[in-house]
PDB file of N, CA and C in Angstrom:
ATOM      1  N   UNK A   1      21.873  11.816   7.448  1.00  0.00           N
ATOM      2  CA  UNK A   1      20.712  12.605   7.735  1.00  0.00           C
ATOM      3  C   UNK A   1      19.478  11.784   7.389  1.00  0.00           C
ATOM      4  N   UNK A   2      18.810  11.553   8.108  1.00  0.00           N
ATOM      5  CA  UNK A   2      17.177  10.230   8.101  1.00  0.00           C
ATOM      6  C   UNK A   2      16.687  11.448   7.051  1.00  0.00           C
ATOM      7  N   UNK A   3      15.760  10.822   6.462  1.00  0.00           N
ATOM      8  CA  UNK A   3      14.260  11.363   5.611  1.00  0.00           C
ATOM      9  C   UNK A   3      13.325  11.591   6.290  1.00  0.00           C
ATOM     10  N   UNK A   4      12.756  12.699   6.429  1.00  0.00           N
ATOM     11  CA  UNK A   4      11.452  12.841   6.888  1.00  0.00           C
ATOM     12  C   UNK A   4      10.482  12.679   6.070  1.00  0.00           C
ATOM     13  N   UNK A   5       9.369  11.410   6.080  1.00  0.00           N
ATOM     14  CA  UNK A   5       8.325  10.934   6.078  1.00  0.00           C
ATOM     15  C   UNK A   5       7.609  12.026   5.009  1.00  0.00           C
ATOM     16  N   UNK A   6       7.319  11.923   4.185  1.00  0.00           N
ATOM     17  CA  UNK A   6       6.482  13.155   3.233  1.00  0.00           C
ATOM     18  C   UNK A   6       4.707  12.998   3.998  1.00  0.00           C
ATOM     19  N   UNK A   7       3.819  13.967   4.223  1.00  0.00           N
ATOM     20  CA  UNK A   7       2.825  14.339   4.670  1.00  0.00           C
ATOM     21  C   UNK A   7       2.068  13.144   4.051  1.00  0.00           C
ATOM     22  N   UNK A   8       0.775  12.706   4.762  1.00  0.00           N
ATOM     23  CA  UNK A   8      -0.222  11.765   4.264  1.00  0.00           C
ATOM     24  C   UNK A   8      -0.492  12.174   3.228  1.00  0.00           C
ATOM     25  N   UNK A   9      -1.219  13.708   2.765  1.00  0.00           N
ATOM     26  CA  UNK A   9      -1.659  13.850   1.569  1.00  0.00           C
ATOM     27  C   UNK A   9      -1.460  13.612   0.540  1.00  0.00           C
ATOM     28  N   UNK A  10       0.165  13.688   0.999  1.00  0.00           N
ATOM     29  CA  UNK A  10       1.109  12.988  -0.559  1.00  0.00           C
ATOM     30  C   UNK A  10       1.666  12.022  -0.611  1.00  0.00           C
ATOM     31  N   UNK A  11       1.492  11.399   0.284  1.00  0.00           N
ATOM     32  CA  UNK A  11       1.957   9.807   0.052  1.00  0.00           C
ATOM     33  C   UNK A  11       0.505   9.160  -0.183  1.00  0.00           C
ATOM     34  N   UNK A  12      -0.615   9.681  -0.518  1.00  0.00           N
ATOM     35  CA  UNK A  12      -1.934   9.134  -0.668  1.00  0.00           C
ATOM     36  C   UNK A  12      -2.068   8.978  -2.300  1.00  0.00           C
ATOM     37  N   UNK A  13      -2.208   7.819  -2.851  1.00  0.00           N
ATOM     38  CA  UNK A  13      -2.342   7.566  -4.402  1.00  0.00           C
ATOM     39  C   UNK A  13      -3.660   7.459  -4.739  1.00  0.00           C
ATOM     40  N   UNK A  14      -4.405   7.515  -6.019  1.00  0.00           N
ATOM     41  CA  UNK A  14      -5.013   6.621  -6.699  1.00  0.00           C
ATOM     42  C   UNK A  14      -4.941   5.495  -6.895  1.00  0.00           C
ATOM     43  N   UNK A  15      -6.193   4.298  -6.337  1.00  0.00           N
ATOM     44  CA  UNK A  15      -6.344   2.717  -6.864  1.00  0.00           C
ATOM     45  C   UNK A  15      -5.987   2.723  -8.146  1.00  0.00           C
ATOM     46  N   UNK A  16      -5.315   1.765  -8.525  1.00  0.00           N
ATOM     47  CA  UNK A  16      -4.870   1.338  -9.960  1.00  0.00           C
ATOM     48  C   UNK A  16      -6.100   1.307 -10.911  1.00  0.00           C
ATOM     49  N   UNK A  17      -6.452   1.282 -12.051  1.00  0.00           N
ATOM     50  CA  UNK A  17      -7.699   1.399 -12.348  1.00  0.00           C
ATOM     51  C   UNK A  17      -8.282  -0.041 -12.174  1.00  0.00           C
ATOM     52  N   UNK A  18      -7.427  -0.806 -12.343  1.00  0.00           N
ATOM     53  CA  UNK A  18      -7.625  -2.242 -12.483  1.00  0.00           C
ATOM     54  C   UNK A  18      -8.332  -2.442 -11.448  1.00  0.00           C
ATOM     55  N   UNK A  19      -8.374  -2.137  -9.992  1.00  0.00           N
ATOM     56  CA  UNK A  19      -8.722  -2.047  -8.998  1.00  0.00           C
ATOM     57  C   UNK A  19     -10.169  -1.351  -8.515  1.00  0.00           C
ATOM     58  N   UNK A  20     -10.372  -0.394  -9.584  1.00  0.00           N
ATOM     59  CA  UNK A  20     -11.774   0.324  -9.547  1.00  0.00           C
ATOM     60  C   UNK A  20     -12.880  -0.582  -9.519  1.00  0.00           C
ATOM     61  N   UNK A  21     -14.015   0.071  -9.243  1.00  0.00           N
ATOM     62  CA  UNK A  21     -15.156  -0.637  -9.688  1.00  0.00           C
ATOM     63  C   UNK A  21     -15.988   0.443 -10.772  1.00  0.00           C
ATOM     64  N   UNK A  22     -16.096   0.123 -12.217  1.00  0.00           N
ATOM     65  CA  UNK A  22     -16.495   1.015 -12.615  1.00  0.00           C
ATOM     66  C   UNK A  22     -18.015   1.511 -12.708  1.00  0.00           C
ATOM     67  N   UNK A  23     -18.992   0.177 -11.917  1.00  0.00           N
ATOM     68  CA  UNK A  23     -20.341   0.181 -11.933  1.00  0.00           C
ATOM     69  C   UNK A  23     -20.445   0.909 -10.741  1.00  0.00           C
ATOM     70  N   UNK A  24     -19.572   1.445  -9.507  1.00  0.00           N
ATOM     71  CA  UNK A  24     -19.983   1.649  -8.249  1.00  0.00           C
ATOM     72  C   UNK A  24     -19.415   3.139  -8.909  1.00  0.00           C
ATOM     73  N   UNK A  25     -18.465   3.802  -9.234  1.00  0.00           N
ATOM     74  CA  UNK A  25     -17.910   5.345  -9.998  1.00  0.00           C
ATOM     75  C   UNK A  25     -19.346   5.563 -10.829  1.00  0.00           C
ATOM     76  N   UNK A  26     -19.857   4.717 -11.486  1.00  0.00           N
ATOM     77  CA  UNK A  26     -20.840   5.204 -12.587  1.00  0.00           C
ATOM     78  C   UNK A  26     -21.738   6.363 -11.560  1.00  0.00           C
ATOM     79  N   UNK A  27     -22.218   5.576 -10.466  1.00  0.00           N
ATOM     80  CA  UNK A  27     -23.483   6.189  -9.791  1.00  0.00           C
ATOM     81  C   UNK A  27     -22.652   6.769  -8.931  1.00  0.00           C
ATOM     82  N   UNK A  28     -21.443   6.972  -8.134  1.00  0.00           N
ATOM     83  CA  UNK A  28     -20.686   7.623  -6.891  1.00  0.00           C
ATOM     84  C   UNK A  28     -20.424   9.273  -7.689  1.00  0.00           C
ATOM     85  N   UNK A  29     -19.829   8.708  -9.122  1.00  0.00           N
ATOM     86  CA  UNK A  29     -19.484  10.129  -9.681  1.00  0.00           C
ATOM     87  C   UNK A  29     -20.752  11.229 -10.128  1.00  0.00           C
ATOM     88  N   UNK A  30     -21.791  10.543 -10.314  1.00  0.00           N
ATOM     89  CA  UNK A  30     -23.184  11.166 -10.809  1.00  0.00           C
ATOM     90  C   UNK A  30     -23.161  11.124 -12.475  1.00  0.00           C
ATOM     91  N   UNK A  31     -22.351   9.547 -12.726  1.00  0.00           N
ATOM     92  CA  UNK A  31     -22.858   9.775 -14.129  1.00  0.00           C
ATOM     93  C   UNK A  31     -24.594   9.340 -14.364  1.00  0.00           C
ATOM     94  N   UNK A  32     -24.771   8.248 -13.615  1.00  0.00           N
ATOM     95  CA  UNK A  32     -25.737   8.269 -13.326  1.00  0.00           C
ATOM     96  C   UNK A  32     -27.147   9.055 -13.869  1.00  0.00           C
ATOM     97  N   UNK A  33     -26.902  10.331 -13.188  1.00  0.00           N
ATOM     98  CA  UNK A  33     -28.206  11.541 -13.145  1.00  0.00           C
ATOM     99  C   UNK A  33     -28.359  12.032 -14.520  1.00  0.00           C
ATOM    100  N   UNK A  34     -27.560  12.127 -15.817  1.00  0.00           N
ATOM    101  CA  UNK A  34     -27.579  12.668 -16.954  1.00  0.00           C
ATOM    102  C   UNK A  34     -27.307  11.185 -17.783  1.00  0.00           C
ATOM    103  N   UNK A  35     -26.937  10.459 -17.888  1.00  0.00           N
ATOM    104  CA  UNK A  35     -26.699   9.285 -19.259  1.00  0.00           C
ATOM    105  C   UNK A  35     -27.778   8.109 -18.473  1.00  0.00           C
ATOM    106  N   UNK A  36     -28.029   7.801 -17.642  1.00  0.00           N
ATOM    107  CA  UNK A  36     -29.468   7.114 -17.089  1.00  0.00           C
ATOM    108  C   UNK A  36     -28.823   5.948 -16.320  1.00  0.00           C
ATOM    109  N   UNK A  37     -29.764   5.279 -15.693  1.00  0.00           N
ATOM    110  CA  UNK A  37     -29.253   3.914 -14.511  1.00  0.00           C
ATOM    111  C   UNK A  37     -28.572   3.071 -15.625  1.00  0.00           C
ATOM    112  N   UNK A  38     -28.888   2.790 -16.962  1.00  0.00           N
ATOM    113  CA  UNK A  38     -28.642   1.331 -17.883  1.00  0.00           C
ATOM    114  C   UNK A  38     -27.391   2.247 -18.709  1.00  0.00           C
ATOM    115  N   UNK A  39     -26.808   3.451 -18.766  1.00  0.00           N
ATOM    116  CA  UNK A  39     -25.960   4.077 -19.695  1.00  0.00           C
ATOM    117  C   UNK A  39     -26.397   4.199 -20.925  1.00  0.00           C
ATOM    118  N   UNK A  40     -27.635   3.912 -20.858  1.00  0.00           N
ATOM    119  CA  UNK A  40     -28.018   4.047 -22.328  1.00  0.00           C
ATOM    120  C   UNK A  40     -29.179   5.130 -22.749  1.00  0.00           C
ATOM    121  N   UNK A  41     -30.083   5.456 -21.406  1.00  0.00           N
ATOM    122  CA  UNK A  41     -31.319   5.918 -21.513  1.00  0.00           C
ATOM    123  C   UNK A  41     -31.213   7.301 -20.640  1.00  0.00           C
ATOM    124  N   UNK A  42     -30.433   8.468 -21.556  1.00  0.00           N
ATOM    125  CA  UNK A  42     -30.185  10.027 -21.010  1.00  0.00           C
ATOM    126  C   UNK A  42     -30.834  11.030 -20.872  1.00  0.00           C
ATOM    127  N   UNK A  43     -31.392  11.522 -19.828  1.00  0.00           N
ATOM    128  CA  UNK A  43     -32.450  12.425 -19.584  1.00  0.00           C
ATOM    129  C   UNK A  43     -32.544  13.442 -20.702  1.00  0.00           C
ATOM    130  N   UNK A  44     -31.778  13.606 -21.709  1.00  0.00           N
ATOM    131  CA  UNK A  44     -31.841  14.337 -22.695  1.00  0.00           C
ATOM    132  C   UNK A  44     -31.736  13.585 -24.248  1.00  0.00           C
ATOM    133  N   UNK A  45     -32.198  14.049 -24.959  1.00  0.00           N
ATOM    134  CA  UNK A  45     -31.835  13.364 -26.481  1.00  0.00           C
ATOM    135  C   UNK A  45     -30.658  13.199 -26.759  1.00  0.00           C
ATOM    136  N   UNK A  46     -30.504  14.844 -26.304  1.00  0.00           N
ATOM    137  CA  UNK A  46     -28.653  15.130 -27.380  1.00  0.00           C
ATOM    138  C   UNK A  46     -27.805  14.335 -26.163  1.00  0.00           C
ATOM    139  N   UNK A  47     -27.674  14.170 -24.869  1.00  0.00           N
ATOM    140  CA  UNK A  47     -26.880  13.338 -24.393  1.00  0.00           C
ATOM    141  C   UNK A  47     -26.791  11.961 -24.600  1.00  0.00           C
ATOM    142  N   UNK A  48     -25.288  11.375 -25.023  1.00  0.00           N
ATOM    143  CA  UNK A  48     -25.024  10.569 -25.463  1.00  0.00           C
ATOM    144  C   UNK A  48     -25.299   9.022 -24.683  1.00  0.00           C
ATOM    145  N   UNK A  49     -25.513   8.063 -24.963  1.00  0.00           N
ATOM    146  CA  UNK A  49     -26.163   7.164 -25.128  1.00  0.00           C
ATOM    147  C   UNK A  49     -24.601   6.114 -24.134  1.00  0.00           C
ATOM    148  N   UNK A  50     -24.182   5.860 -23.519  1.00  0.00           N
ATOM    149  CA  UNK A  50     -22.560   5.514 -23.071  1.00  0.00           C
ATOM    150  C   UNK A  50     -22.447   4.189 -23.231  1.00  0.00           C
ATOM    151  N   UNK A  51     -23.659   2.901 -23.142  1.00  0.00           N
ATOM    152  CA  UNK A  51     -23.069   1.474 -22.589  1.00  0.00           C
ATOM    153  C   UNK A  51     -22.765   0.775 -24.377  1.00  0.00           C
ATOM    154  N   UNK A  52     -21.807   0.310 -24.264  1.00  0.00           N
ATOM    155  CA  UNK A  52     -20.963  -0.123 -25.257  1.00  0.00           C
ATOM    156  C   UNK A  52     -20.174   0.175 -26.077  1.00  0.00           C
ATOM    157  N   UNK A  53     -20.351   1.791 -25.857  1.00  0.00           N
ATOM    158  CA  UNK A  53     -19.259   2.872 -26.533  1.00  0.00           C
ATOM    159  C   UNK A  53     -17.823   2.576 -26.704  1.00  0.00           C
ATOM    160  N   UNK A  54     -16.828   2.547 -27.591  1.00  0.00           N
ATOM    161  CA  UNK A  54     -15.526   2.487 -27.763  1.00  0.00           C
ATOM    162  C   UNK A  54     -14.876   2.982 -26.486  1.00  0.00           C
ATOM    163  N   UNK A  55     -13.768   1.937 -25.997  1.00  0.00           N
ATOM    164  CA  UNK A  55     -13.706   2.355 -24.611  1.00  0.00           C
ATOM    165  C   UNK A  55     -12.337   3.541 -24.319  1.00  0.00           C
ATOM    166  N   UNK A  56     -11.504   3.358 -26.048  1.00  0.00           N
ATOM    167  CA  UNK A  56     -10.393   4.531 -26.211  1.00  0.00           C
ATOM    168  C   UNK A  56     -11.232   5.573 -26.523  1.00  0.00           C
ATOM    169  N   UNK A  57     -12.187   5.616 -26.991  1.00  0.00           N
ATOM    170  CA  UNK A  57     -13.035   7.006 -27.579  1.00  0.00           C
ATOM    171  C   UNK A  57     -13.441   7.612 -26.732  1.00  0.00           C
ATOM    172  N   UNK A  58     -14.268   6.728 -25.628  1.00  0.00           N
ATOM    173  CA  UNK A  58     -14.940   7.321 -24.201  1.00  0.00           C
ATOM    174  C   UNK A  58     -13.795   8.227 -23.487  1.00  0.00           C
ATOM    175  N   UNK A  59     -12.642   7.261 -23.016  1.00  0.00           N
ATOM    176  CA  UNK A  59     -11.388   7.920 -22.294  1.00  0.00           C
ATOM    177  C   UNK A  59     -11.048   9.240 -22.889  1.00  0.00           C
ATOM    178  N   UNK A  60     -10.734   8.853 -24.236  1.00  0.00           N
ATOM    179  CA  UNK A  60     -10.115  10.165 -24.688  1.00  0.00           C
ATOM    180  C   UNK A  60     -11.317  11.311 -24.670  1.00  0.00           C
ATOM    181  N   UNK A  61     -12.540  10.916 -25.020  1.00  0.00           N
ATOM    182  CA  UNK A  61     -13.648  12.391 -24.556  1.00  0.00           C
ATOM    183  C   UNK A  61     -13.622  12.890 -23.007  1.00  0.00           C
ATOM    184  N   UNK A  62     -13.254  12.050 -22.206  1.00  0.00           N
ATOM    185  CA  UNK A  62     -13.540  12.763 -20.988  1.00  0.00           C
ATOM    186  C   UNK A  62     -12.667  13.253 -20.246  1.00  0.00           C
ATOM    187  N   UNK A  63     -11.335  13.154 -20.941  1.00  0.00           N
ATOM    188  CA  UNK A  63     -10.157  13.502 -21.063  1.00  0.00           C
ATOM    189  C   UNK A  63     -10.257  14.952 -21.426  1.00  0.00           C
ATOM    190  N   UNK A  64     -10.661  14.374 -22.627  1.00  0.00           N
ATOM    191  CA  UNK A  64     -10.740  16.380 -22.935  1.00  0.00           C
ATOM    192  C   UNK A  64     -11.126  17.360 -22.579  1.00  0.00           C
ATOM    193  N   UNK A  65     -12.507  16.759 -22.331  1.00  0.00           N
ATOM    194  CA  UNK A  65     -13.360  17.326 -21.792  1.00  0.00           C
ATOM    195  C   UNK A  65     -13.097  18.015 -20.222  1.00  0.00           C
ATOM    196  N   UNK A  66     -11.955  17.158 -19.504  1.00  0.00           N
ATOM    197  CA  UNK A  66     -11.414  17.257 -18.348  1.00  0.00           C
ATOM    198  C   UNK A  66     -10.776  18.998 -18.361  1.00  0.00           C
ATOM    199  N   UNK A  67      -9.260  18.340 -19.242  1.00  0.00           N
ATOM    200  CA  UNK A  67      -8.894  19.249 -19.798  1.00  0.00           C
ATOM    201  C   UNK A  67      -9.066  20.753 -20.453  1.00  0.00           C
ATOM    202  N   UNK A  68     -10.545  20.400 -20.856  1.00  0.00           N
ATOM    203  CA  UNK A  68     -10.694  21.723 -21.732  1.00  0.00           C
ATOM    204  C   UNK A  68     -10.444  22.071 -23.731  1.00  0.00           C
ATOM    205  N   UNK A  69      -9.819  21.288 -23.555  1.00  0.00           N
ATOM    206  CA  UNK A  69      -9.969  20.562 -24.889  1.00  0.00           C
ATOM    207  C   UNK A  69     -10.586  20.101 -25.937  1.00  0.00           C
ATOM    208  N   UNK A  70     -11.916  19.804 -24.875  1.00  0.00           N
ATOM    209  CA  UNK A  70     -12.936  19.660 -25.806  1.00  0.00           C
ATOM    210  C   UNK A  70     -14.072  20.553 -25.312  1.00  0.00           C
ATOM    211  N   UNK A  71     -14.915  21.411 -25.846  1.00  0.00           N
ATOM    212  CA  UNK A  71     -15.244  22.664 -25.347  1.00  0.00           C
ATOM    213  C   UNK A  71     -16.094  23.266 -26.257  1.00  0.00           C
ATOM    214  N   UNK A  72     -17.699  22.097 -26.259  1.00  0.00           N
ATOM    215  CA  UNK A  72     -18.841  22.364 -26.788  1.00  0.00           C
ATOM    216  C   UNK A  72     -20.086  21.965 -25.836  1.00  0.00           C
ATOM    217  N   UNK A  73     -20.971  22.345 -26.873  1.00  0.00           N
ATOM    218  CA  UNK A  73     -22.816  22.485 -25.892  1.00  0.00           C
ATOM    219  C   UNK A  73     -22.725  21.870 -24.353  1.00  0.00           C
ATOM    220  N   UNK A  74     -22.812  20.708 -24.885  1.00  0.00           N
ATOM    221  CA  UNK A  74     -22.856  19.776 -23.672  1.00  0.00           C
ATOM    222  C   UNK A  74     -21.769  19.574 -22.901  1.00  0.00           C
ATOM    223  N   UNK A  75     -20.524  19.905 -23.437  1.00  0.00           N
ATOM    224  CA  UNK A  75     -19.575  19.787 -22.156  1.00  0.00           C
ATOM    225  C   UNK A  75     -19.266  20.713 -20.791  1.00  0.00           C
ATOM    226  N   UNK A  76     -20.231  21.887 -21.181  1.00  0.00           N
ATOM    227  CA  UNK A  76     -20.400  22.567 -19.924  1.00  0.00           C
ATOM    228  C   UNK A  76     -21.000  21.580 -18.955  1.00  0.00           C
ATOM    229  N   UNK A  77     -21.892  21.207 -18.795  1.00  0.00           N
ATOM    230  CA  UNK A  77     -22.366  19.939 -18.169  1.00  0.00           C
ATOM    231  C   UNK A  77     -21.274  19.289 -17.380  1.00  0.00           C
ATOM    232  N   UNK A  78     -20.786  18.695 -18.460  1.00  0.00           N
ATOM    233  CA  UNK A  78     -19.635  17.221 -18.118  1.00  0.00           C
ATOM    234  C   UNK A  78     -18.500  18.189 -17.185  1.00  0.00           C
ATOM    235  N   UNK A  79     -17.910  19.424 -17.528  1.00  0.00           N
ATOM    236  CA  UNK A  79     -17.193  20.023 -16.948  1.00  0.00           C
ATOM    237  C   UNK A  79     -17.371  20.065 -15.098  1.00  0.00           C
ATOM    238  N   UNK A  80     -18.195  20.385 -15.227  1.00  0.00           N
ATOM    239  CA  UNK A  80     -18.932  20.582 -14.063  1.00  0.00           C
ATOM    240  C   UNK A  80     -18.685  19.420 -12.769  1.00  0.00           C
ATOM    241  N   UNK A  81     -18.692  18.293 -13.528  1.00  0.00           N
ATOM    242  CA  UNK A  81     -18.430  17.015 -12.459  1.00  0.00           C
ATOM    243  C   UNK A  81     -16.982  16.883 -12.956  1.00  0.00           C
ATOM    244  N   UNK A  82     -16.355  17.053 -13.596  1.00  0.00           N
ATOM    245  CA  UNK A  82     -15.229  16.665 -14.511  1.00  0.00           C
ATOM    246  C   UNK A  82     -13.539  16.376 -12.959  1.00  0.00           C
ATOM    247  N   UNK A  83     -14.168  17.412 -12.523  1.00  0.00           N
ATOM    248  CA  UNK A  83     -12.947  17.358 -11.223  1.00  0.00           C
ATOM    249  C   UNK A  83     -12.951  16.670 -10.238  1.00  0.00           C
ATOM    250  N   UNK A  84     -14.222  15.329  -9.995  1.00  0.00           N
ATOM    251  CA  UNK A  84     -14.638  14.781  -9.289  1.00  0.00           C
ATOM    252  C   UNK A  84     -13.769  13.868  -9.632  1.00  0.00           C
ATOM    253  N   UNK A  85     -13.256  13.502 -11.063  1.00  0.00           N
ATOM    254  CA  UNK A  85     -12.817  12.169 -11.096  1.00  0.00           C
ATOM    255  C   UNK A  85     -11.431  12.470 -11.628  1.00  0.00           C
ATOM    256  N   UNK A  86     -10.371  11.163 -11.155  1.00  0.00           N
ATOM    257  CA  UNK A  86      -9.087  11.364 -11.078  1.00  0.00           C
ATOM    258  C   UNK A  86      -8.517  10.323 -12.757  1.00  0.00           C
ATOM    259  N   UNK A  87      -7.345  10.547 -13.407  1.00  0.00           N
ATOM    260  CA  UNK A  87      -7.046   9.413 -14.657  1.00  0.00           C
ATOM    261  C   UNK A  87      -7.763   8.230 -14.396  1.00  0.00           C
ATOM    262  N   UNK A  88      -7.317   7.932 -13.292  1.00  0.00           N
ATOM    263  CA  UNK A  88      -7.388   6.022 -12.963  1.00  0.00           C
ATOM    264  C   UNK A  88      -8.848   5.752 -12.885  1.00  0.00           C
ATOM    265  N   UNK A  89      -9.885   6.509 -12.302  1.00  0.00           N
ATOM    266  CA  UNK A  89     -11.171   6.748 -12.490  1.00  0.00           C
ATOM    267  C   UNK A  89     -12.092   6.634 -13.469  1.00  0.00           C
ATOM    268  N   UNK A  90     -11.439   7.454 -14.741  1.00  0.00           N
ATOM    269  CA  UNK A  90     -11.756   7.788 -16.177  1.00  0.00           C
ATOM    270  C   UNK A  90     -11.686   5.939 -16.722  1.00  0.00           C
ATOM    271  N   UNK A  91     -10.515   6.077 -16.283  1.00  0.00           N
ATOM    272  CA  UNK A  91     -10.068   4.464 -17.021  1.00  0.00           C
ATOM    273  C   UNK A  91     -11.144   3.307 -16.864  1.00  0.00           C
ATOM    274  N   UNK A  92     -11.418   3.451 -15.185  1.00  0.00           N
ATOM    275  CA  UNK A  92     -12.329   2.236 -15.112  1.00  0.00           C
ATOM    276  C   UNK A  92     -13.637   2.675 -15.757  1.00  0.00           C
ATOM    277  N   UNK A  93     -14.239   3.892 -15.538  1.00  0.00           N
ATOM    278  CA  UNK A  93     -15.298   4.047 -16.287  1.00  0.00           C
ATOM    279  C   UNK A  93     -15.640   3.561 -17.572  1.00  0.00           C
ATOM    280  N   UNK A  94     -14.369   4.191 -18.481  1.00  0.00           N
ATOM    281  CA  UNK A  94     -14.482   3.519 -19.744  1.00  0.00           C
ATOM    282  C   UNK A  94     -14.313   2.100 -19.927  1.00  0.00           C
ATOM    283  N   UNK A  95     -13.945   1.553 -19.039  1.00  0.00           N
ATOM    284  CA  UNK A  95     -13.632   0.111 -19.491  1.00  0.00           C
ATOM    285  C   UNK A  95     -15.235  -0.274 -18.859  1.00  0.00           C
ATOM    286  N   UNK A  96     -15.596  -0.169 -17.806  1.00  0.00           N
ATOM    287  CA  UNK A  96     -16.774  -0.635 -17.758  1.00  0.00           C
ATOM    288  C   UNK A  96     -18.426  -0.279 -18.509  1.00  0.00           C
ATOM    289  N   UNK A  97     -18.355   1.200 -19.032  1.00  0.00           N
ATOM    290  CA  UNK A  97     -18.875   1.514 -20.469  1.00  0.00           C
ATOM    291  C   UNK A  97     -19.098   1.004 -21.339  1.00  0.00           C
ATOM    292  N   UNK A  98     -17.815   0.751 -21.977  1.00  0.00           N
ATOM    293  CA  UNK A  98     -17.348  -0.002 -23.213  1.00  0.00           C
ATOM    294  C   UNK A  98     -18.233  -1.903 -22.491  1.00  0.00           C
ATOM    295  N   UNK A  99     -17.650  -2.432 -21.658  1.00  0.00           N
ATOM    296  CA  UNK A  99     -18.193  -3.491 -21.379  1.00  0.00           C
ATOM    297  C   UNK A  99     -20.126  -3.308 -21.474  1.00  0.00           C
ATOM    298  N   UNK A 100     -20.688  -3.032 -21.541  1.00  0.00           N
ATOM    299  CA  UNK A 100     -22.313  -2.870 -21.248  1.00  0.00           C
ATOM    300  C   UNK A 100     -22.652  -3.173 -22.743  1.00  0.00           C
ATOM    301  N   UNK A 101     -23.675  -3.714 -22.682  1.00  0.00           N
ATOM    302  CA  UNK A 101     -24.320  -4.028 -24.205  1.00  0.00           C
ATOM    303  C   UNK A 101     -25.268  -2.884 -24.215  1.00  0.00           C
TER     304      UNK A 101
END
């Protein structure tokens, strides 16, 4: 009996993160509009400050934050875009975060 072919949708993956670009996600995802063009300079005080940040610390906050997990002031905010971005996404972000002086 042949296999039938599973639907595009699901044979459609996520780029490896390795593969991301995490400077082109910064501004595609709209981190951009709230932590500032340089990741450092956030239209708000209390928003956090991102370029050089620990790049397991970053992951695991936006993780949670994904999740629900983490579930204070400002993460209503972050929630909000939170479904825009997929694991492998998160990953390059933080790695390119963490990279920024």
């Amino acid at each position: 009996m042949a296999q039938q072919a599973a639907p595009a949708a699901m044979r459609e993956t996520a780029a490896p993160a390795a593969t991301l670009n995490g400077a082109e996600l910064y501004t595609q995802k709209t981190c951009v509009a709230c932590h500032g063009k340089d990741a450092k300079t956030p239209i708000l005080p209390e928003y956090p400050k991102l370029a050089g940040q620990n790049e397991a610390y970053m992951l695991q906050q936006m993780k949670d934050i994904k999740s629900g997990a983490r579930s204070n002031g400002n993460t209503a905010a972050m929630k909000g875009v939170m479904h825009l971005v997929n694991d492998d996404e998160l990953k390059a972000l933080a790695v390119y975060l963490a990279s920024l002086k």
